[in-house]
PDB file of N, CA and C in Angstrom:
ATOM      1  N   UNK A   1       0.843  -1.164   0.000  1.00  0.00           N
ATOM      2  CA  UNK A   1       0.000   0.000   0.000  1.00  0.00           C
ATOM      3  C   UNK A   1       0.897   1.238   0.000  1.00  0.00           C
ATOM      4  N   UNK A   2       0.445   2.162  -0.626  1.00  0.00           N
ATOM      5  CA  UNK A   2       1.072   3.112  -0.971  1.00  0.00           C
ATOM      6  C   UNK A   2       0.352   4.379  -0.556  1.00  0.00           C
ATOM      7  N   UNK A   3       0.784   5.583  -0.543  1.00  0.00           N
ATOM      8  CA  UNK A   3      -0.411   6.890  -0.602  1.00  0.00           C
ATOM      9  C   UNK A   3      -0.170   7.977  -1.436  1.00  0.00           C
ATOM     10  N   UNK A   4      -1.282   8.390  -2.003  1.00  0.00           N
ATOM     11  CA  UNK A   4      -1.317   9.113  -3.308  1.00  0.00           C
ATOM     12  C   UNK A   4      -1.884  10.712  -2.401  1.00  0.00           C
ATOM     13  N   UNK A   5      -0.944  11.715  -2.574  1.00  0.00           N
ATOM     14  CA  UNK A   5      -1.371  12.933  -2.009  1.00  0.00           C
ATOM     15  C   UNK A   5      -2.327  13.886  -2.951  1.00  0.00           C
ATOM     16  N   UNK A   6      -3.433  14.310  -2.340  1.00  0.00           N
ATOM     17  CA  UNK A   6      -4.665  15.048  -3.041  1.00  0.00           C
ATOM     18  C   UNK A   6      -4.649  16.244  -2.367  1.00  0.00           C
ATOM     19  N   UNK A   7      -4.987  17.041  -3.065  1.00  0.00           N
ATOM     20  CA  UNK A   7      -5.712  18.798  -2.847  1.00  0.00           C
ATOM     21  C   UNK A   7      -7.202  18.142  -2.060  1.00  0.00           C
ATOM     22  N   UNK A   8      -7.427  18.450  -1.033  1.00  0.00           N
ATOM     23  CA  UNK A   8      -9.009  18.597  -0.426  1.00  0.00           C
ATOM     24  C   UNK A   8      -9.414  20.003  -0.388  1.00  0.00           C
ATOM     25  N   UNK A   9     -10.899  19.751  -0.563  1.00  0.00           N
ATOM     26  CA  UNK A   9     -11.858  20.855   0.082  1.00  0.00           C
ATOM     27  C   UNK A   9     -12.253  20.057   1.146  1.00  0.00           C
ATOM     28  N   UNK A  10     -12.632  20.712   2.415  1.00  0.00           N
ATOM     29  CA  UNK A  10     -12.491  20.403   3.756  1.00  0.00           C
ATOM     30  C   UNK A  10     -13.653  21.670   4.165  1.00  0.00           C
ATOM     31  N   UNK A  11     -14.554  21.390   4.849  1.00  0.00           N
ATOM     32  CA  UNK A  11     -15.317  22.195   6.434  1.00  0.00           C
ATOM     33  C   UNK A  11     -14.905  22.306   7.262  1.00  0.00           C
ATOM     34  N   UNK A  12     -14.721  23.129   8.205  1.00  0.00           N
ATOM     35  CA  UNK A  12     -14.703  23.539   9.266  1.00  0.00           C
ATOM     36  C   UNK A  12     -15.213  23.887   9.718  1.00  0.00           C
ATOM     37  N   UNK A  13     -16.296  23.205  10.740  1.00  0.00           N
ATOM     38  CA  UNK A  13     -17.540  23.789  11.731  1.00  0.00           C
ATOM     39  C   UNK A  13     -16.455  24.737  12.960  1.00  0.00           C
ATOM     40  N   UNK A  14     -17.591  25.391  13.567  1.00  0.00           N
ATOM     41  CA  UNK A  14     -17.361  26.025  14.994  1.00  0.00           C
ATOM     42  C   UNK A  14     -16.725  25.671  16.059  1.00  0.00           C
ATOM     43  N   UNK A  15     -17.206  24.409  16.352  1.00  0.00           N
ATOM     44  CA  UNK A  15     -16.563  23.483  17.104  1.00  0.00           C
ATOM     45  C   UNK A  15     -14.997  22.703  16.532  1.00  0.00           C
ATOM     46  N   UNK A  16     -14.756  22.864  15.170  1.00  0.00           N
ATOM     47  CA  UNK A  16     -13.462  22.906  15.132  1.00  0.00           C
ATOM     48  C   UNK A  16     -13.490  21.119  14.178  1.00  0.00           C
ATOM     49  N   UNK A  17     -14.439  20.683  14.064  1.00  0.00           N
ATOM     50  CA  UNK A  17     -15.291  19.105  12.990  1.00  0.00           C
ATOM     51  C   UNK A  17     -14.629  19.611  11.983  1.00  0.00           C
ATOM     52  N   UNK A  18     -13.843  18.610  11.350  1.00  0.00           N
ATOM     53  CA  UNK A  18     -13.546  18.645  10.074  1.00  0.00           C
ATOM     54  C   UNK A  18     -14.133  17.443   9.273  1.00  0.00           C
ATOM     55  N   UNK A  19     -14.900  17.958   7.877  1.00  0.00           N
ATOM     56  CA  UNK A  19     -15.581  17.694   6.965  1.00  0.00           C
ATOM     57  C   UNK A  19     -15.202  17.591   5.949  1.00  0.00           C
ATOM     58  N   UNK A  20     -14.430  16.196   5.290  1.00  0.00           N
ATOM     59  CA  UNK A  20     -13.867  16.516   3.614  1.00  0.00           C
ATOM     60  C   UNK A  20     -14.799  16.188   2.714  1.00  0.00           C
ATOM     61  N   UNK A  21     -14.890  17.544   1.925  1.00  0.00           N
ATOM     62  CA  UNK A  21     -15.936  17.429   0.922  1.00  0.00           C
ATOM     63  C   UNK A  21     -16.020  16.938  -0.836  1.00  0.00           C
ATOM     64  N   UNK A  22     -14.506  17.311  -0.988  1.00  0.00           N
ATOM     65  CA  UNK A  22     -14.210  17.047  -2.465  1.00  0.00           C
ATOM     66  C   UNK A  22     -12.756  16.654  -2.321  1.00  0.00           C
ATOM     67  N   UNK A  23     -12.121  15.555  -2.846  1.00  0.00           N
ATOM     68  CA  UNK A  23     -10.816  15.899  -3.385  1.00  0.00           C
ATOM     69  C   UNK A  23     -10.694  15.781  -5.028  1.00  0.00           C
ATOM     70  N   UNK A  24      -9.420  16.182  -4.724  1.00  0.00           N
ATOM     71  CA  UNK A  24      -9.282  17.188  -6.116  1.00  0.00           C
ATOM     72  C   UNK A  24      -7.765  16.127  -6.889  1.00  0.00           C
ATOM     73  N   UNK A  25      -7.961  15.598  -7.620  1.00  0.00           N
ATOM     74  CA  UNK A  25      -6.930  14.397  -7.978  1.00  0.00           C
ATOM     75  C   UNK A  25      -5.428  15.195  -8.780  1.00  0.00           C
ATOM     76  N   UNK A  26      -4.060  14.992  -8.848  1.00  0.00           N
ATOM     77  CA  UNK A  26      -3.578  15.298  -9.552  1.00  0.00           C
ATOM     78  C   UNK A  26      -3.768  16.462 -10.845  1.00  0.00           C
ATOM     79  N   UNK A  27      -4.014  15.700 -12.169  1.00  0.00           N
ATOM     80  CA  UNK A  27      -4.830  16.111 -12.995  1.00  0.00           C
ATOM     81  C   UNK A  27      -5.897  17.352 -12.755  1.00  0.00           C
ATOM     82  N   UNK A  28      -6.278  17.965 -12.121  1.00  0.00           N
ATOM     83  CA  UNK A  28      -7.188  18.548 -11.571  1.00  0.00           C
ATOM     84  C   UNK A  28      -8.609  18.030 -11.578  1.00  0.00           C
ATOM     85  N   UNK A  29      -9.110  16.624 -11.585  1.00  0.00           N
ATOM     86  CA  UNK A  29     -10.157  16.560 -11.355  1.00  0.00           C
ATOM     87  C   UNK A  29     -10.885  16.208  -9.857  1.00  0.00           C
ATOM     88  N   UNK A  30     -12.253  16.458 -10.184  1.00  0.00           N
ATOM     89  CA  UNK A  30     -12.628  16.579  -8.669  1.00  0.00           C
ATOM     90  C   UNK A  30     -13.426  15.538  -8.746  1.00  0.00           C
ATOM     91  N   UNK A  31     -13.443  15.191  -7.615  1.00  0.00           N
ATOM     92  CA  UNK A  31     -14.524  13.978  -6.984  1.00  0.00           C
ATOM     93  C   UNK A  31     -15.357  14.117  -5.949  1.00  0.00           C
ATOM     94  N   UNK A  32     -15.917  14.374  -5.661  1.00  0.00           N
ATOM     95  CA  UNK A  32     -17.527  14.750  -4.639  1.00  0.00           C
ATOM     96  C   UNK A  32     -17.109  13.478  -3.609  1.00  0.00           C
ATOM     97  N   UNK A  33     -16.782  13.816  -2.249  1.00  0.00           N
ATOM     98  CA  UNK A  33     -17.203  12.774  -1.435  1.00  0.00           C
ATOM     99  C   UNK A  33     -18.321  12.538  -1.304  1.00  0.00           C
ATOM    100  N   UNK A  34     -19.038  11.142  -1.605  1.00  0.00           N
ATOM    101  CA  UNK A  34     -20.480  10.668  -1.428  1.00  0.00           C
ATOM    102  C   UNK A  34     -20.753  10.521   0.082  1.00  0.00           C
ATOM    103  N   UNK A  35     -20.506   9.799   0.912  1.00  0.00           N
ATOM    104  CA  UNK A  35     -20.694   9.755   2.015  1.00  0.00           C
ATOM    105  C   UNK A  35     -19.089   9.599   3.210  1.00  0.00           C
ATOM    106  N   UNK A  36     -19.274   9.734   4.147  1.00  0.00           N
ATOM    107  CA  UNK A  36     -17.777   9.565   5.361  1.00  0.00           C
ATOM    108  C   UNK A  36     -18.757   8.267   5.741  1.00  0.00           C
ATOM    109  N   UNK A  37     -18.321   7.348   5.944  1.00  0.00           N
ATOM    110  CA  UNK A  37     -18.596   5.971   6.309  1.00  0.00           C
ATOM    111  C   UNK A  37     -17.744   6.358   8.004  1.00  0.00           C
ATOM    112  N   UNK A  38     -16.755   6.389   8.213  1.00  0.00           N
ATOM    113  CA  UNK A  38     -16.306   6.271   9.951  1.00  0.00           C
ATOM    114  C   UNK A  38     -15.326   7.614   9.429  1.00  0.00           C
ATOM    115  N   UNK A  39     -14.878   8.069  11.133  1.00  0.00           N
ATOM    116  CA  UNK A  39     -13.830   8.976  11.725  1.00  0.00           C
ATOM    117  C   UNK A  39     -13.130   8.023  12.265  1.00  0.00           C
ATOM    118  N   UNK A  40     -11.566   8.481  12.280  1.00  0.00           N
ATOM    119  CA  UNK A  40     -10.696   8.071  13.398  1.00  0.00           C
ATOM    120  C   UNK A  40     -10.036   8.962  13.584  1.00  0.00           C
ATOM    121  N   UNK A  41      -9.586   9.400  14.864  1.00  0.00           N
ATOM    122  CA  UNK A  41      -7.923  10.128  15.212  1.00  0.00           C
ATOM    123  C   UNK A  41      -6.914   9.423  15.129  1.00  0.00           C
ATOM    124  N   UNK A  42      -6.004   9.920  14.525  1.00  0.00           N
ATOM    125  CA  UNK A  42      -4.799   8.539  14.676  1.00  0.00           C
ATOM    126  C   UNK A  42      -3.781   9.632  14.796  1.00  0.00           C
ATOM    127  N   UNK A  43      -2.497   9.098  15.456  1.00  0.00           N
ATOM    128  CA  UNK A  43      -1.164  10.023  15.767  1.00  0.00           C
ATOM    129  C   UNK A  43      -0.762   9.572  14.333  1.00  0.00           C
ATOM    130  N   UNK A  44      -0.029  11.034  14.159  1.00  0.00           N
ATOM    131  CA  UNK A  44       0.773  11.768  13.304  1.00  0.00           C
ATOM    132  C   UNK A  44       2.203  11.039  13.330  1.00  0.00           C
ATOM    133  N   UNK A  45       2.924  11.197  12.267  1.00  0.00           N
ATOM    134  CA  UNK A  45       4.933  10.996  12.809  1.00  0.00           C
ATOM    135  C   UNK A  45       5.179  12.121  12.903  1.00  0.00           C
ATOM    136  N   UNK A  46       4.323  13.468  13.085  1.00  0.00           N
ATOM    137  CA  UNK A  46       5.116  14.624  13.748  1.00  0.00           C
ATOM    138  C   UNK A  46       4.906  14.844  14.863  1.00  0.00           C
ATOM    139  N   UNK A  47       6.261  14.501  15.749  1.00  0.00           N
ATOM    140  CA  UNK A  47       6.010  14.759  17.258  1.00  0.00           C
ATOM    141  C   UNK A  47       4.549  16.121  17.465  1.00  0.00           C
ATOM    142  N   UNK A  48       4.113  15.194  18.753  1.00  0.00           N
ATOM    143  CA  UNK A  48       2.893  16.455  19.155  1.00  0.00           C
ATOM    144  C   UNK A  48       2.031  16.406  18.522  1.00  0.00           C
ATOM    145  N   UNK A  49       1.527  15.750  17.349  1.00  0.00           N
ATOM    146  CA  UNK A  49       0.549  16.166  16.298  1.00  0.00           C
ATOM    147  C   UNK A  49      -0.493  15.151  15.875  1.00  0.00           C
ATOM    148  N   UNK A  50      -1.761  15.004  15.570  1.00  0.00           N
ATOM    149  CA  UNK A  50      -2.896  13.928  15.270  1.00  0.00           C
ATOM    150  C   UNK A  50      -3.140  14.091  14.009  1.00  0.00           C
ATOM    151  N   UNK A  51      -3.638  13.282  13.780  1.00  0.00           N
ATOM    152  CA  UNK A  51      -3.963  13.048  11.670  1.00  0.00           C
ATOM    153  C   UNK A  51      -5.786  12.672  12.104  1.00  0.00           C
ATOM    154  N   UNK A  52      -6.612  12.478  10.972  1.00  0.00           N
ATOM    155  CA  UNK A  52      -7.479  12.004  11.003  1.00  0.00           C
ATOM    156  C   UNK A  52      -7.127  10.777   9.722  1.00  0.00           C
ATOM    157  N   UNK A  53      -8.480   9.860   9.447  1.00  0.00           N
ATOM    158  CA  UNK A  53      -8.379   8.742   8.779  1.00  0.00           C
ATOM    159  C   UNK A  53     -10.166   8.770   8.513  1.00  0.00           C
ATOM    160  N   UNK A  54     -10.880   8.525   6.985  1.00  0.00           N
ATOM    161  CA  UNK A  54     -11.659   9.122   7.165  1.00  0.00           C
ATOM    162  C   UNK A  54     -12.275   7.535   6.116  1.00  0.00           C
ATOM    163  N   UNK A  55     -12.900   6.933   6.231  1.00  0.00           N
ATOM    164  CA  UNK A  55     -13.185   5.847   5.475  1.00  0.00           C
ATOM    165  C   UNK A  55     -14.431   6.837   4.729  1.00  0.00           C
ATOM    166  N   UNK A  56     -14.309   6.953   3.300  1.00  0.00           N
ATOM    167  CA  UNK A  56     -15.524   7.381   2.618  1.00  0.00           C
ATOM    168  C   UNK A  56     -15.671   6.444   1.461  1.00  0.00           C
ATOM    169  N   UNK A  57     -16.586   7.082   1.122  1.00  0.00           N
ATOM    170  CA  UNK A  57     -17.190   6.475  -0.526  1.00  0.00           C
ATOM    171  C   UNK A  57     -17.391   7.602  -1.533  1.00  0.00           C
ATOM    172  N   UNK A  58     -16.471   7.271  -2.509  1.00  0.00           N
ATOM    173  CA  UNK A  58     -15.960   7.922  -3.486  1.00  0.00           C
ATOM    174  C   UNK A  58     -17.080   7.529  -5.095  1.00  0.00           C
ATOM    175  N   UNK A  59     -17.756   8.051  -5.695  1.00  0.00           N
ATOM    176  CA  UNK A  59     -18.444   7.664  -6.803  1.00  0.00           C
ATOM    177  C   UNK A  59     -18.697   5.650  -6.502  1.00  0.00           C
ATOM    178  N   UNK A  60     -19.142   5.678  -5.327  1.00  0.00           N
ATOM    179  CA  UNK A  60     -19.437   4.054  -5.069  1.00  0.00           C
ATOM    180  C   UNK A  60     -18.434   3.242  -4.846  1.00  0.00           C
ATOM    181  N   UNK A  61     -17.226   4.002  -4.596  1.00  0.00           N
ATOM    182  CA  UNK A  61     -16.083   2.922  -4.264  1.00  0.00           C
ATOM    183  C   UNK A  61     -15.368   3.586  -2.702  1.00  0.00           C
ATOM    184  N   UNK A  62     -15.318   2.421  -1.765  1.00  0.00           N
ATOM    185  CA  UNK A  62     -14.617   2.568  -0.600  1.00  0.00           C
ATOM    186  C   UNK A  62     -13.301   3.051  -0.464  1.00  0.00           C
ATOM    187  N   UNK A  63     -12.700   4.408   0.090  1.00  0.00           N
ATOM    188  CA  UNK A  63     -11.563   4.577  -0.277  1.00  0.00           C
ATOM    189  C   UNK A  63     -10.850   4.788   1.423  1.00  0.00           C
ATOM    190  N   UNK A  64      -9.616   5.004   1.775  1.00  0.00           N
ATOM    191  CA  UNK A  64      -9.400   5.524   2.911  1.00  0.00           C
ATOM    192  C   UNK A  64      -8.771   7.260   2.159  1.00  0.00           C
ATOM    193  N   UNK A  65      -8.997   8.009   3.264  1.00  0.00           N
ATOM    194  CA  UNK A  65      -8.628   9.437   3.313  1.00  0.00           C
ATOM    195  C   UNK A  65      -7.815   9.924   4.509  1.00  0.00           C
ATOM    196  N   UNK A  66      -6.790  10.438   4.274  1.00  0.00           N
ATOM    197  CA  UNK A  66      -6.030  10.359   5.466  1.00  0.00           C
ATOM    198  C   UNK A  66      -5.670  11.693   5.150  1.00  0.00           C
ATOM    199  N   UNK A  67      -5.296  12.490   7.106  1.00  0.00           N
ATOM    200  CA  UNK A  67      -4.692  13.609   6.805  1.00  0.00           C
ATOM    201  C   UNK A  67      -4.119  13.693   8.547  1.00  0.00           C
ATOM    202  N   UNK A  68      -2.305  13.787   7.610  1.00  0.00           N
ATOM    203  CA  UNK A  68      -1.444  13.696   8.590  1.00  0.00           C
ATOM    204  C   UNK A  68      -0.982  14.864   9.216  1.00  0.00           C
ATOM    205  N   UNK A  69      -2.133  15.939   9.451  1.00  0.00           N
ATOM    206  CA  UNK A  69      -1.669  17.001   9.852  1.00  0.00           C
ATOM    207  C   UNK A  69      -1.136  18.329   9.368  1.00  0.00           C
ATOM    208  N   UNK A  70      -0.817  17.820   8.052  1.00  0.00           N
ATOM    209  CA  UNK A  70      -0.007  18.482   6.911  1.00  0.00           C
ATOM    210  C   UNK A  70      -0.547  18.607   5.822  1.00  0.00           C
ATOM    211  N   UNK A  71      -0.923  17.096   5.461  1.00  0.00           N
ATOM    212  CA  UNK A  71      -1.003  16.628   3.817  1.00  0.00           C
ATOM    213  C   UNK A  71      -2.291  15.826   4.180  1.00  0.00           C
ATOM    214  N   UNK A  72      -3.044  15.620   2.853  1.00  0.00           N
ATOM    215  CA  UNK A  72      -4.359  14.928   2.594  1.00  0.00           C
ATOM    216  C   UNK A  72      -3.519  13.828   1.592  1.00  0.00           C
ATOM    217  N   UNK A  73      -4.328  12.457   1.923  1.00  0.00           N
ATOM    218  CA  UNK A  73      -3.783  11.463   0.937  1.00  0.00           C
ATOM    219  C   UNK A  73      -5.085  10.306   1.122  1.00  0.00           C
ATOM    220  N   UNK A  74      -4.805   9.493  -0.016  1.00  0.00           N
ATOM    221  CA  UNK A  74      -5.650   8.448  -0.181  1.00  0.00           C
ATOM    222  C   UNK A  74      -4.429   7.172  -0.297  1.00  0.00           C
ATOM    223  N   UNK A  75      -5.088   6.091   0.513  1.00  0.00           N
ATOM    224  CA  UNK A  75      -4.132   4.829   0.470  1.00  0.00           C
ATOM    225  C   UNK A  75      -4.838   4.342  -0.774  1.00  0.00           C
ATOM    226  N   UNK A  76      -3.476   3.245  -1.149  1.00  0.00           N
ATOM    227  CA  UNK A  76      -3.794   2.992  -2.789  1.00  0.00           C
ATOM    228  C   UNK A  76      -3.477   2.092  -2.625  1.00  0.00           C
ATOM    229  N   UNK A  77      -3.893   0.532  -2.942  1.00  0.00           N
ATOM    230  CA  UNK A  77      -3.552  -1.018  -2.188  1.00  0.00           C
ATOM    231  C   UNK A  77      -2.346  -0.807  -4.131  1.00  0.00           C
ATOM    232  N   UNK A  78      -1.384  -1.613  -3.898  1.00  0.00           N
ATOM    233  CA  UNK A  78      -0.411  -2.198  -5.011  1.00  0.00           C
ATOM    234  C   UNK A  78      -1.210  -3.399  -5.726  1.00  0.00           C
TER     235      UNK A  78
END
């Protein structure tokens, strides 16, 4: 498994909820997140820091979405 880094559009509620709404592929195309299936927090490899992990569904396909604090990425099985 590998990870492929994407441009997101992302929400930010009040309370500080983050919401990814579109990513945006290489190429510049966009993809509509269909639904967030689960949240997780997961630690970061930057000391001090949390990532989220965002299981969605992408045009009907299960993808993971990850964001290490820094960077937005999608795992990509080999």
């Amino acid at each position: 498994m590998h990870r492929i880094y994407v441009s997101t559009v992302v929400k930010f509620d009040t309370e500080g909820k983050i919401t990814p709404l579109w990513i945006v592929w290489s190429n510049g195309k966009q993809y509509e997140i269909d639904r967030i299936l689960s949240t997780q927090i997961i630690s970061s490899l930057r000391p001090g820091a949390n990532g989220y992990r965002f299981h969605v569904r992408i045009l009907g396909q299960e993808r993971t979405l990850g964001y290490d604090g820094r960077r937005w990425y999608i795992d990509v099985v080999d």
